[in-house]
PDB file of N, CA and C in Angstrom:
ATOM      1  N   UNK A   1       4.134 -92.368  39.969  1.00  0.00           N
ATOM      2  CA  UNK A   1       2.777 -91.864  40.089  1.00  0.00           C
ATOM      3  C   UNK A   1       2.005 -92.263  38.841  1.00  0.00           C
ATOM      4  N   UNK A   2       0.922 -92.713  39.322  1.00  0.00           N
ATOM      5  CA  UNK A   2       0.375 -93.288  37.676  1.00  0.00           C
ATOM      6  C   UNK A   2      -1.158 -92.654  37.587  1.00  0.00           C
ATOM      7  N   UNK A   3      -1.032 -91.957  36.588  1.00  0.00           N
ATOM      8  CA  UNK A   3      -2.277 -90.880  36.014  1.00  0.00           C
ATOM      9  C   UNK A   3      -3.002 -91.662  34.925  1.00  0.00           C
ATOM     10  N   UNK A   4      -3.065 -92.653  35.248  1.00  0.00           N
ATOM     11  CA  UNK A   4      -4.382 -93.358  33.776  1.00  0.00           C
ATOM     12  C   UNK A   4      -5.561 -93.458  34.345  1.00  0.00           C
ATOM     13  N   UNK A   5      -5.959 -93.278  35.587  1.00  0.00           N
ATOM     14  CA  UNK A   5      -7.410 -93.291  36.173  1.00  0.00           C
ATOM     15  C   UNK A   5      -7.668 -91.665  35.837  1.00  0.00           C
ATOM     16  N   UNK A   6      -6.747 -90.959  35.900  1.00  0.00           N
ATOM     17  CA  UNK A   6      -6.976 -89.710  35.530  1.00  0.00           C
ATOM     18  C   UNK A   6      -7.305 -89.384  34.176  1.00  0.00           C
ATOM     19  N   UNK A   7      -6.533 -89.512  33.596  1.00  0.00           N
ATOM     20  CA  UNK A   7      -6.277 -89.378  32.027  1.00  0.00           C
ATOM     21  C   UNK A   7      -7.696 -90.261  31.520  1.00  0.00           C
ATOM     22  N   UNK A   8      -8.179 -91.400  32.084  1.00  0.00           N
ATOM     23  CA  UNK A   8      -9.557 -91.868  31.367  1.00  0.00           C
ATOM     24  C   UNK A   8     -10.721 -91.024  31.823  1.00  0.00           C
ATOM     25  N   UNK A   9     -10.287 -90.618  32.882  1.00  0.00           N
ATOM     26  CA  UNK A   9     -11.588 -89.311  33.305  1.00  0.00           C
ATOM     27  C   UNK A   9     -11.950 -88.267  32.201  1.00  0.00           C
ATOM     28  N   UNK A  10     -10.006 -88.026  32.288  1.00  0.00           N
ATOM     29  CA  UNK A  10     -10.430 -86.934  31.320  1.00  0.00           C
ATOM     30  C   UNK A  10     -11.282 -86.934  29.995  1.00  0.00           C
ATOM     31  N   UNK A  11     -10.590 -87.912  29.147  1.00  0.00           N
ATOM     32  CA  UNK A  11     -11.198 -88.639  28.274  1.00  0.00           C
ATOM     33  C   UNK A  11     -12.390 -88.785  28.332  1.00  0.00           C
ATOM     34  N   UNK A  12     -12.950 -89.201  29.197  1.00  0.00           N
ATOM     35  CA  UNK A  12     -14.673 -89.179  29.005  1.00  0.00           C
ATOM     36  C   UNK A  12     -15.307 -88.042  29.167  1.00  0.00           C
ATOM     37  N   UNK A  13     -14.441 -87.204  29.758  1.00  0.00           N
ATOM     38  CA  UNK A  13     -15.233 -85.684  29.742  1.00  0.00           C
ATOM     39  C   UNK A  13     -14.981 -85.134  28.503  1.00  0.00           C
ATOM     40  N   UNK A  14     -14.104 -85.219  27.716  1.00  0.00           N
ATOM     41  CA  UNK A  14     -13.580 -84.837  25.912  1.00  0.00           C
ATOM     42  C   UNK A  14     -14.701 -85.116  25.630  1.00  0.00           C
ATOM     43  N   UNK A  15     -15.065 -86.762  25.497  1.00  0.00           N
ATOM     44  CA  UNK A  15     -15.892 -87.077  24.711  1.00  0.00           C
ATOM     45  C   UNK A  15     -17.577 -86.519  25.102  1.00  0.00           C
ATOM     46  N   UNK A  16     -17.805 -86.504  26.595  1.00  0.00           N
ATOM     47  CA  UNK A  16     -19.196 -85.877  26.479  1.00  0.00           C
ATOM     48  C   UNK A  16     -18.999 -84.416  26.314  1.00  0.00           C
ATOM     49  N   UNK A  17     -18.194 -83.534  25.994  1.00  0.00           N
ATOM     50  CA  UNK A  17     -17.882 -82.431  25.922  1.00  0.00           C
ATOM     51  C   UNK A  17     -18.560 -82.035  23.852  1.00  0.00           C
ATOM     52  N   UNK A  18     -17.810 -83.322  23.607  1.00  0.00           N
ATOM     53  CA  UNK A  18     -18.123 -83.412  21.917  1.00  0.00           C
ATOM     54  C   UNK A  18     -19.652 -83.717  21.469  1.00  0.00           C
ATOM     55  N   UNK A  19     -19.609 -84.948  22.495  1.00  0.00           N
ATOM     56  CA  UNK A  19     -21.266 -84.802  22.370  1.00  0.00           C
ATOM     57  C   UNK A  19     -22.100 -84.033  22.258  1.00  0.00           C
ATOM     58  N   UNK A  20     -22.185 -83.552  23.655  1.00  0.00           N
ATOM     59  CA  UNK A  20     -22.823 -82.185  24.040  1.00  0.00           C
ATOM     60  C   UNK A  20     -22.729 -81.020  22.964  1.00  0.00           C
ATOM     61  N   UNK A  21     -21.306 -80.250  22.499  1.00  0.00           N
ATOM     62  CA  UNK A  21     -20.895 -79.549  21.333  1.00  0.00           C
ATOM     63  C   UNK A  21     -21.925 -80.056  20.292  1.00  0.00           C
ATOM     64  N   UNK A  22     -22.170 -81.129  19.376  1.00  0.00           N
ATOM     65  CA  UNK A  22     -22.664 -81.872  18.298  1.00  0.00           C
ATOM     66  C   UNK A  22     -24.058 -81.559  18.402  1.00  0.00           C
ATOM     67  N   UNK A  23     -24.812 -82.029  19.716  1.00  0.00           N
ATOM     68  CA  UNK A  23     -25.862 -81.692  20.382  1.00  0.00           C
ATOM     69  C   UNK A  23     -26.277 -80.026  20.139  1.00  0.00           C
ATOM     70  N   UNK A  24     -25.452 -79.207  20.614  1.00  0.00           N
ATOM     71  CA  UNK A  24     -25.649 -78.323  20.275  1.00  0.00           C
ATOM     72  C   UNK A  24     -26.036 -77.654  18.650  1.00  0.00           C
ATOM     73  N   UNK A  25     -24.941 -78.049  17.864  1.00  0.00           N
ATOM     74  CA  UNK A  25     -24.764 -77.612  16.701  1.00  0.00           C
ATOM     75  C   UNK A  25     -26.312 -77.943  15.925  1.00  0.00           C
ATOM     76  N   UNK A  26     -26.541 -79.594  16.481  1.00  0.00           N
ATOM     77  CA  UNK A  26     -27.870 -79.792  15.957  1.00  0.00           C
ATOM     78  C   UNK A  26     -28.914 -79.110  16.047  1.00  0.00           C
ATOM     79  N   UNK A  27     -29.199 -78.707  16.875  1.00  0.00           N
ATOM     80  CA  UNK A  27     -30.141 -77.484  17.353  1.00  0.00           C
ATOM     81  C   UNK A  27     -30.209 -76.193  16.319  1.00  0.00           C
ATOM     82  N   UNK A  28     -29.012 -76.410  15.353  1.00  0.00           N
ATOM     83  CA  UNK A  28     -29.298 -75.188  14.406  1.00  0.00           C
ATOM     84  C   UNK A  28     -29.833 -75.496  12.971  1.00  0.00           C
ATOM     85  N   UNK A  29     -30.239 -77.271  13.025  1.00  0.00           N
ATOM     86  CA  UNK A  29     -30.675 -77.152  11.621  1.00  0.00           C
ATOM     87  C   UNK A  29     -32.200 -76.888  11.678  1.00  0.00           C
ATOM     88  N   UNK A  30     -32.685 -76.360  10.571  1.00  0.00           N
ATOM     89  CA  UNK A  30     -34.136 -75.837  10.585  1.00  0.00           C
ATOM     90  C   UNK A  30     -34.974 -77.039  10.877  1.00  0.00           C
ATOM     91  N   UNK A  31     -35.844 -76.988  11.815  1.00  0.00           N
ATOM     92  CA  UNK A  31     -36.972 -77.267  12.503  1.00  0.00           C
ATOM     93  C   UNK A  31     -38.193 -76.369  12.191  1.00  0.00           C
ATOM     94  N   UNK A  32     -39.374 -77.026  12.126  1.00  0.00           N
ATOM     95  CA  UNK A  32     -40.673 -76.232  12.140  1.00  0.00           C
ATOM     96  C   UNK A  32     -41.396 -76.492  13.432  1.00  0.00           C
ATOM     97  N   UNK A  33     -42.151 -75.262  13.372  1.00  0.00           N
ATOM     98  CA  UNK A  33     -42.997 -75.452  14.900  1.00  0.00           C
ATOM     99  C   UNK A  33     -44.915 -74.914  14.827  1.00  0.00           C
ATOM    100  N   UNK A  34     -45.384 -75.478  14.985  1.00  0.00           N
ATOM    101  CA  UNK A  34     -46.770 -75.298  14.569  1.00  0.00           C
ATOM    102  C   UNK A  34     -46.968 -73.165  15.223  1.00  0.00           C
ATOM    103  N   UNK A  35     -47.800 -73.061  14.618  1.00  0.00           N
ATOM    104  CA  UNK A  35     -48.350 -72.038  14.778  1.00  0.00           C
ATOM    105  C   UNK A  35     -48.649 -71.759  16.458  1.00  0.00           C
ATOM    106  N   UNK A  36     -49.501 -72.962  17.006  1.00  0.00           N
ATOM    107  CA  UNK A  36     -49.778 -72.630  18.001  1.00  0.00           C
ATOM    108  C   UNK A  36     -48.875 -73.696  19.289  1.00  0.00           C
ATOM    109  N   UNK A  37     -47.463 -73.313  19.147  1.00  0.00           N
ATOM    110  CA  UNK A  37     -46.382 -73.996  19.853  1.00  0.00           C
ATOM    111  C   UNK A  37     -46.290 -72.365  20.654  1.00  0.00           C
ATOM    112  N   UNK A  38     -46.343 -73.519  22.290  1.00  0.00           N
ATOM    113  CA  UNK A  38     -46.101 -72.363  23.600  1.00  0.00           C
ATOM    114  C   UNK A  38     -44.691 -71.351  23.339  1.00  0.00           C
ATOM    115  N   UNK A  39     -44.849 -70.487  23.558  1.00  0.00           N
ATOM    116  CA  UNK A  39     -43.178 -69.835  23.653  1.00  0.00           C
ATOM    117  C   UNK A  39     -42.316 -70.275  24.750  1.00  0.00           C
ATOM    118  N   UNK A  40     -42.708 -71.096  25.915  1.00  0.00           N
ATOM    119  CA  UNK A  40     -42.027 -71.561  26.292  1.00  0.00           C
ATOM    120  C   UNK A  40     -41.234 -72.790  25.781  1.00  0.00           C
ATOM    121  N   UNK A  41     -41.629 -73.637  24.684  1.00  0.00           N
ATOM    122  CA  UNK A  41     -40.944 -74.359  23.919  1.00  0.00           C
ATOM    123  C   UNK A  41     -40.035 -73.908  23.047  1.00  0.00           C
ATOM    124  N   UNK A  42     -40.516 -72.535  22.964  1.00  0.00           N
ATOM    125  CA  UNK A  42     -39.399 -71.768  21.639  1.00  0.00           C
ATOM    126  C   UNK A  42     -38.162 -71.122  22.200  1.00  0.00           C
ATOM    127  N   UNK A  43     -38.748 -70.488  23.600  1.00  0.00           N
ATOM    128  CA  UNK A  43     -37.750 -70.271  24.530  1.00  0.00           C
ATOM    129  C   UNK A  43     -36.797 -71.455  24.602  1.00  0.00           C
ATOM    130  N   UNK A  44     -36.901 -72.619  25.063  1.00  0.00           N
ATOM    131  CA  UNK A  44     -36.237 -73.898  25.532  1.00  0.00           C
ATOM    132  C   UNK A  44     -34.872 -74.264  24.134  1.00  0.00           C
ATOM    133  N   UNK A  45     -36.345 -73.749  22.712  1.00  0.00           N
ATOM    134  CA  UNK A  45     -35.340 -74.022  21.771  1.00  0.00           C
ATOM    135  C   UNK A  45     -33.871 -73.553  21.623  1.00  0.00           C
ATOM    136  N   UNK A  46     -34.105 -72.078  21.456  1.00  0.00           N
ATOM    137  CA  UNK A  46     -33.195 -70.978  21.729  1.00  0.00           C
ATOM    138  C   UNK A  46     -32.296 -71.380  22.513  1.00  0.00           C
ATOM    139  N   UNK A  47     -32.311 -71.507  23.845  1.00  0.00           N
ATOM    140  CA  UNK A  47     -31.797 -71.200  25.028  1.00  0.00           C
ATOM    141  C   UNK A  47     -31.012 -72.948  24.762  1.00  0.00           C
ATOM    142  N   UNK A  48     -31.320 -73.972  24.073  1.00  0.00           N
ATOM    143  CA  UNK A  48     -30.366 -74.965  23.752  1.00  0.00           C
ATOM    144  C   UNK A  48     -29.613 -74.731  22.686  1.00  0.00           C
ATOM    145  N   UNK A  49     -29.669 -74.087  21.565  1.00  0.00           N
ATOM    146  CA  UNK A  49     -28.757 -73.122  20.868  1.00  0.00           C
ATOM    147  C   UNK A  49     -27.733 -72.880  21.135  1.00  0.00           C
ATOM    148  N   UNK A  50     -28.146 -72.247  22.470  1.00  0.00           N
ATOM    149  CA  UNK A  50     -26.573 -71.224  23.235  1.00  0.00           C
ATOM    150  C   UNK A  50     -26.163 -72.150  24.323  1.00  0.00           C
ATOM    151  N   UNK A  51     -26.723 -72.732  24.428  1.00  0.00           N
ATOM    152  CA  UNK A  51     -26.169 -73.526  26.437  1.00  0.00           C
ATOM    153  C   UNK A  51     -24.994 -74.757  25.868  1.00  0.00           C
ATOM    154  N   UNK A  52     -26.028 -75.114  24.881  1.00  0.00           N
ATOM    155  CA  UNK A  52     -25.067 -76.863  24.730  1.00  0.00           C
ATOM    156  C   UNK A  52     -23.739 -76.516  24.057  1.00  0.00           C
ATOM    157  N   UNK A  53     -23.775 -75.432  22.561  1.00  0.00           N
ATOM    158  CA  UNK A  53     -22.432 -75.850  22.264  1.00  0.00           C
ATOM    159  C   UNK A  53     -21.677 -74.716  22.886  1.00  0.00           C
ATOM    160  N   UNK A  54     -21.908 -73.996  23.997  1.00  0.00           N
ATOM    161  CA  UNK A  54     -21.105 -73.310  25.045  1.00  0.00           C
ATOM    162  C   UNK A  54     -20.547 -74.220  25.967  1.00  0.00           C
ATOM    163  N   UNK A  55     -21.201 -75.041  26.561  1.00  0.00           N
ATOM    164  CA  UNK A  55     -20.967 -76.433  27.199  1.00  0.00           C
ATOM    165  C   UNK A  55     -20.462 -77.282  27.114  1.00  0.00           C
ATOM    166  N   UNK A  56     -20.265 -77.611  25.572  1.00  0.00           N
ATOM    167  CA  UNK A  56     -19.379 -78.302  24.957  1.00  0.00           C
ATOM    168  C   UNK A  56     -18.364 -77.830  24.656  1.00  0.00           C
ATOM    169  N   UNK A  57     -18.009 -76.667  24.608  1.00  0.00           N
ATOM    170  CA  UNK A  57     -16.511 -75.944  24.391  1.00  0.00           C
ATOM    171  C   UNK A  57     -16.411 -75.855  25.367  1.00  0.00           C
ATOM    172  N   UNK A  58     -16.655 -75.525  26.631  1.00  0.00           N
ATOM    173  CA  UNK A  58     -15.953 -75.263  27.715  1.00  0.00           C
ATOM    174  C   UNK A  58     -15.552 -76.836  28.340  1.00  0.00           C
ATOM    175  N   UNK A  59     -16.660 -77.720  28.336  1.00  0.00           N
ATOM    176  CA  UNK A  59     -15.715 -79.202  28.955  1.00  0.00           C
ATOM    177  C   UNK A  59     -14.675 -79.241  27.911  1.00  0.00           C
ATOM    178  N   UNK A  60     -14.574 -79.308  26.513  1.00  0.00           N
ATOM    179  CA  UNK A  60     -13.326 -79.311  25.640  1.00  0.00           C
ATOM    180  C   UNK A  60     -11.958 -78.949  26.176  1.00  0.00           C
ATOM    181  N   UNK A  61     -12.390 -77.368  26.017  1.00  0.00           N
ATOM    182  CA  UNK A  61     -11.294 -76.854  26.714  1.00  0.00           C
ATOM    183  C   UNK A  61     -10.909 -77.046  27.888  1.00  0.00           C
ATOM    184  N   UNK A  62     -11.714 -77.252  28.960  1.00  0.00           N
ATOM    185  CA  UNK A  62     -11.101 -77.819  30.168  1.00  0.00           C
ATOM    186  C   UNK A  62     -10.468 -79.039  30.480  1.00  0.00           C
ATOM    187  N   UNK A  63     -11.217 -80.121  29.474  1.00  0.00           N
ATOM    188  CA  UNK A  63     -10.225 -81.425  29.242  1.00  0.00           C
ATOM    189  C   UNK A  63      -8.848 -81.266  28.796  1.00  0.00           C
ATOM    190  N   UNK A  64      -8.781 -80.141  27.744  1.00  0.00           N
ATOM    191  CA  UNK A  64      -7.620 -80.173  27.514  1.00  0.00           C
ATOM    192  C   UNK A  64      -6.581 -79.568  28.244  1.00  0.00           C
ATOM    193  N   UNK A  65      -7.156 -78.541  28.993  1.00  0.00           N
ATOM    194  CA  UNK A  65      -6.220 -78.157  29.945  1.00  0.00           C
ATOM    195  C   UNK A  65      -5.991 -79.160  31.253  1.00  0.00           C
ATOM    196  N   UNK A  66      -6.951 -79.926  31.330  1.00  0.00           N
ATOM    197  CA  UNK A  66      -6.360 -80.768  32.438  1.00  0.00           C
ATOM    198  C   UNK A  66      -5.511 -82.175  31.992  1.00  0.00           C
ATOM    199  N   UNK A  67      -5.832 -82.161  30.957  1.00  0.00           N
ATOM    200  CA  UNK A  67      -4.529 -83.330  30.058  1.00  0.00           C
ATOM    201  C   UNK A  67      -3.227 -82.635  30.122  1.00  0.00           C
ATOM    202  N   UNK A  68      -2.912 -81.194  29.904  1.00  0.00           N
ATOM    203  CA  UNK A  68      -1.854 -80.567  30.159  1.00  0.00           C
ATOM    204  C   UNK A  68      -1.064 -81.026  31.108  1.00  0.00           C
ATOM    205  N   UNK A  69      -2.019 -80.560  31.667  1.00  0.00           N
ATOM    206  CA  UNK A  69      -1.886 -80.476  33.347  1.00  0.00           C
ATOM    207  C   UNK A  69      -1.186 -82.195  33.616  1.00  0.00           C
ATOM    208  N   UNK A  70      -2.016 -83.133  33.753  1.00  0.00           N
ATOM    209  CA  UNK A  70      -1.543 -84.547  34.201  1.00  0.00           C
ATOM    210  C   UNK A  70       0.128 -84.824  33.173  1.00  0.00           C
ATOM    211  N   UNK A  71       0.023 -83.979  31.893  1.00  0.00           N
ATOM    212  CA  UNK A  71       1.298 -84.795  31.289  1.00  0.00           C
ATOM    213  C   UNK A  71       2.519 -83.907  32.251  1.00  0.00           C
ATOM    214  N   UNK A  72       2.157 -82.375  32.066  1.00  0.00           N
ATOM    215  CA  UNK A  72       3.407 -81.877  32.978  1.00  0.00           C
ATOM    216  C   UNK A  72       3.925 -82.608  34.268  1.00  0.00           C
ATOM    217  N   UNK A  73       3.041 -82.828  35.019  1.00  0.00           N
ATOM    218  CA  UNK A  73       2.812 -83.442  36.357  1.00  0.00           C
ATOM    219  C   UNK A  73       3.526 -84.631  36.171  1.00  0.00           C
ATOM    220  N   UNK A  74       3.581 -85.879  35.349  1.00  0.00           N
ATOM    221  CA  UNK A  74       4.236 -86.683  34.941  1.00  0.00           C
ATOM    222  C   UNK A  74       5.685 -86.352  34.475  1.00  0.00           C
ATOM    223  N   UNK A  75       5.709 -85.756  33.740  1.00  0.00           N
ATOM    224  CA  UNK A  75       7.311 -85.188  33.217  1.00  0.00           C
ATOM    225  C   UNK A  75       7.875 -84.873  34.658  1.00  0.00           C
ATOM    226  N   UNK A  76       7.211 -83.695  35.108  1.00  0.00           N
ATOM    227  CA  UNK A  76       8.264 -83.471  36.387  1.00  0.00           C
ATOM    228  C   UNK A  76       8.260 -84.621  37.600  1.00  0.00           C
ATOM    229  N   UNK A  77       7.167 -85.407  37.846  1.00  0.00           N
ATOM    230  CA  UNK A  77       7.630 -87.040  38.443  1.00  0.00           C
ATOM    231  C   UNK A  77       8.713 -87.774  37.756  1.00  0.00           C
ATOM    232  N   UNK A  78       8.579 -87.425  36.507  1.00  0.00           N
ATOM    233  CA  UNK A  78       9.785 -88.391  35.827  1.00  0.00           C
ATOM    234  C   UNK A  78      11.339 -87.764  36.164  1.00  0.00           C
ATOM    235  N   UNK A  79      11.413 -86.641  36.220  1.00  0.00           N
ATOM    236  CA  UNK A  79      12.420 -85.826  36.390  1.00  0.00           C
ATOM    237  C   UNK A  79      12.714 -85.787  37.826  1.00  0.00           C
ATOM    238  N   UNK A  80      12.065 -85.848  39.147  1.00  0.00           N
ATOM    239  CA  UNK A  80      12.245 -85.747  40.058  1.00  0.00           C
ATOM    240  C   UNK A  80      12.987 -86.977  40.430  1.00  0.00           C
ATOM    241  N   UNK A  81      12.177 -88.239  40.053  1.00  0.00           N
ATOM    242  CA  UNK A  81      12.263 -89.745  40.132  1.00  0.00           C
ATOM    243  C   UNK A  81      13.866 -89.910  39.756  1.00  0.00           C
ATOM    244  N   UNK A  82      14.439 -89.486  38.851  1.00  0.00           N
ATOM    245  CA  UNK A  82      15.969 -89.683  38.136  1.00  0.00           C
ATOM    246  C   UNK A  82      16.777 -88.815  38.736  1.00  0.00           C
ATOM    247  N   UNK A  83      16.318 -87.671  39.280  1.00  0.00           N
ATOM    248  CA  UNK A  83      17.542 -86.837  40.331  1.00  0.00           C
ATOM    249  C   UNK A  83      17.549 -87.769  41.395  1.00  0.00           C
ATOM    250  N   UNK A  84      16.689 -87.886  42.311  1.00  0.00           N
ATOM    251  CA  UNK A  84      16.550 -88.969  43.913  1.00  0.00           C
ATOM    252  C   UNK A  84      17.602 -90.382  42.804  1.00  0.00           C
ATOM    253  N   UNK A  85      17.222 -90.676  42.019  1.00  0.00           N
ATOM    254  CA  UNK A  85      17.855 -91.606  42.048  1.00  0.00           C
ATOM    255  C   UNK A  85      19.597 -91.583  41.766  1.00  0.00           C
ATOM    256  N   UNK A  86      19.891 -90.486  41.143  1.00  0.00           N
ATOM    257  CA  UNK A  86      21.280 -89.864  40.945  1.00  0.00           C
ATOM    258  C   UNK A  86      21.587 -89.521  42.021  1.00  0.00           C
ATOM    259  N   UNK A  87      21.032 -88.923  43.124  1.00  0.00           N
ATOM    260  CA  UNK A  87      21.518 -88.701  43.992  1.00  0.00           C
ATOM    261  C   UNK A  87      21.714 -89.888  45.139  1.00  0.00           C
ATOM    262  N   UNK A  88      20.714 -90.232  45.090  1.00  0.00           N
ATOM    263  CA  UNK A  88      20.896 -91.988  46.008  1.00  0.00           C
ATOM    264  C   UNK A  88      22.204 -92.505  45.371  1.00  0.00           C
ATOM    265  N   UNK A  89      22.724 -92.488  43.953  1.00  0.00           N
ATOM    266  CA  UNK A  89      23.851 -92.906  43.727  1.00  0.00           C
ATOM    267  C   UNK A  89      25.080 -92.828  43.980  1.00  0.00           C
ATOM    268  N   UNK A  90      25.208 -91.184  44.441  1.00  0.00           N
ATOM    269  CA  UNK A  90      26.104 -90.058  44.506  1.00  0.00           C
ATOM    270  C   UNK A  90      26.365 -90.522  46.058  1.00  0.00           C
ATOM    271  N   UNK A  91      25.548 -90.333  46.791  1.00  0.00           N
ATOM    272  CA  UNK A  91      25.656 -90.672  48.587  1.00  0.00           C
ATOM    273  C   UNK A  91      26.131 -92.090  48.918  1.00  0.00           C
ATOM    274  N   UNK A  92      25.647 -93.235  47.439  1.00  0.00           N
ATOM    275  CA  UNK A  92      26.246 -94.628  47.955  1.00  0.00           C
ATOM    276  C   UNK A  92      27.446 -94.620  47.670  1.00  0.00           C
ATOM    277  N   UNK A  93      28.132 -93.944  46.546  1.00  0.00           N
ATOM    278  CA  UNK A  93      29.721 -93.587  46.096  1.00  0.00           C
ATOM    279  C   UNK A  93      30.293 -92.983  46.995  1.00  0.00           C
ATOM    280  N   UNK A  94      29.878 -92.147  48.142  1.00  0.00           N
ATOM    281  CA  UNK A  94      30.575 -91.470  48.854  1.00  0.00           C
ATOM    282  C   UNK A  94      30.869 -92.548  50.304  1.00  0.00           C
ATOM    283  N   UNK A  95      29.910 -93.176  50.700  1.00  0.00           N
ATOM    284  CA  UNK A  95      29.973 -94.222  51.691  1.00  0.00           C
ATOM    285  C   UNK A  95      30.738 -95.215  51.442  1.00  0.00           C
ATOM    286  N   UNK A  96      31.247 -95.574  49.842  1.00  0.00           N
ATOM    287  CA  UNK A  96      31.894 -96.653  50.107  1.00  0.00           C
ATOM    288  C   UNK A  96      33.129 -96.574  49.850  1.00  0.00           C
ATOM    289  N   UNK A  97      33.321 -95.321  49.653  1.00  0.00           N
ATOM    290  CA  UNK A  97      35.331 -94.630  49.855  1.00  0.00           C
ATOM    291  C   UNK A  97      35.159 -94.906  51.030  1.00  0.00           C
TER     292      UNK A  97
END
């Protein structure tokens, strides 16, 4: 079973995950805003504050749990793959007594 179409998915979701995170963080260095800036721009500000590097930790963490995920999934293909084949061995030893 081969998980590298997977595993580059994931990977690109890490990385816009970091982005996004970075994105966020930026949002906290001081900016000025004229006097007569709508509050709906100040709202927008805020509200990217909290969204992006929430957004960015959560694709993080979900990349990483789904990298988990694909290596276990592999280990136990690898493990399954070497019993069938021990056992395919075991049944040809017995056929040819």
């Amino acid at each position: 079973m081969n998980m590298d179409i997977t595993r580059r998915w994931i990977y690109v979701m890490m990385t816009i995950g970091i982005v996004v995170l970075l994105m966020g963080l930026w949002q906290y260095l001081p900016q000025e805003f004229s006097s007569d800036a709508q509050q709906s721009e100040f709202i927008a500000w805020v509200s990217k504050r909290i969204v992006f590097p929430l957004l960015g930790a959560i694709l993080i963490g979900v990349s990483l749990v789904m990298l988990k995920f694909v290596r276990e999934v592999e280990d136990y293909t690898l493990l399954l793959r070497s019993e069938l084949i021990q056992m395919s061995r075991s049944i040809e030893g017995v056929r040819n007594k």
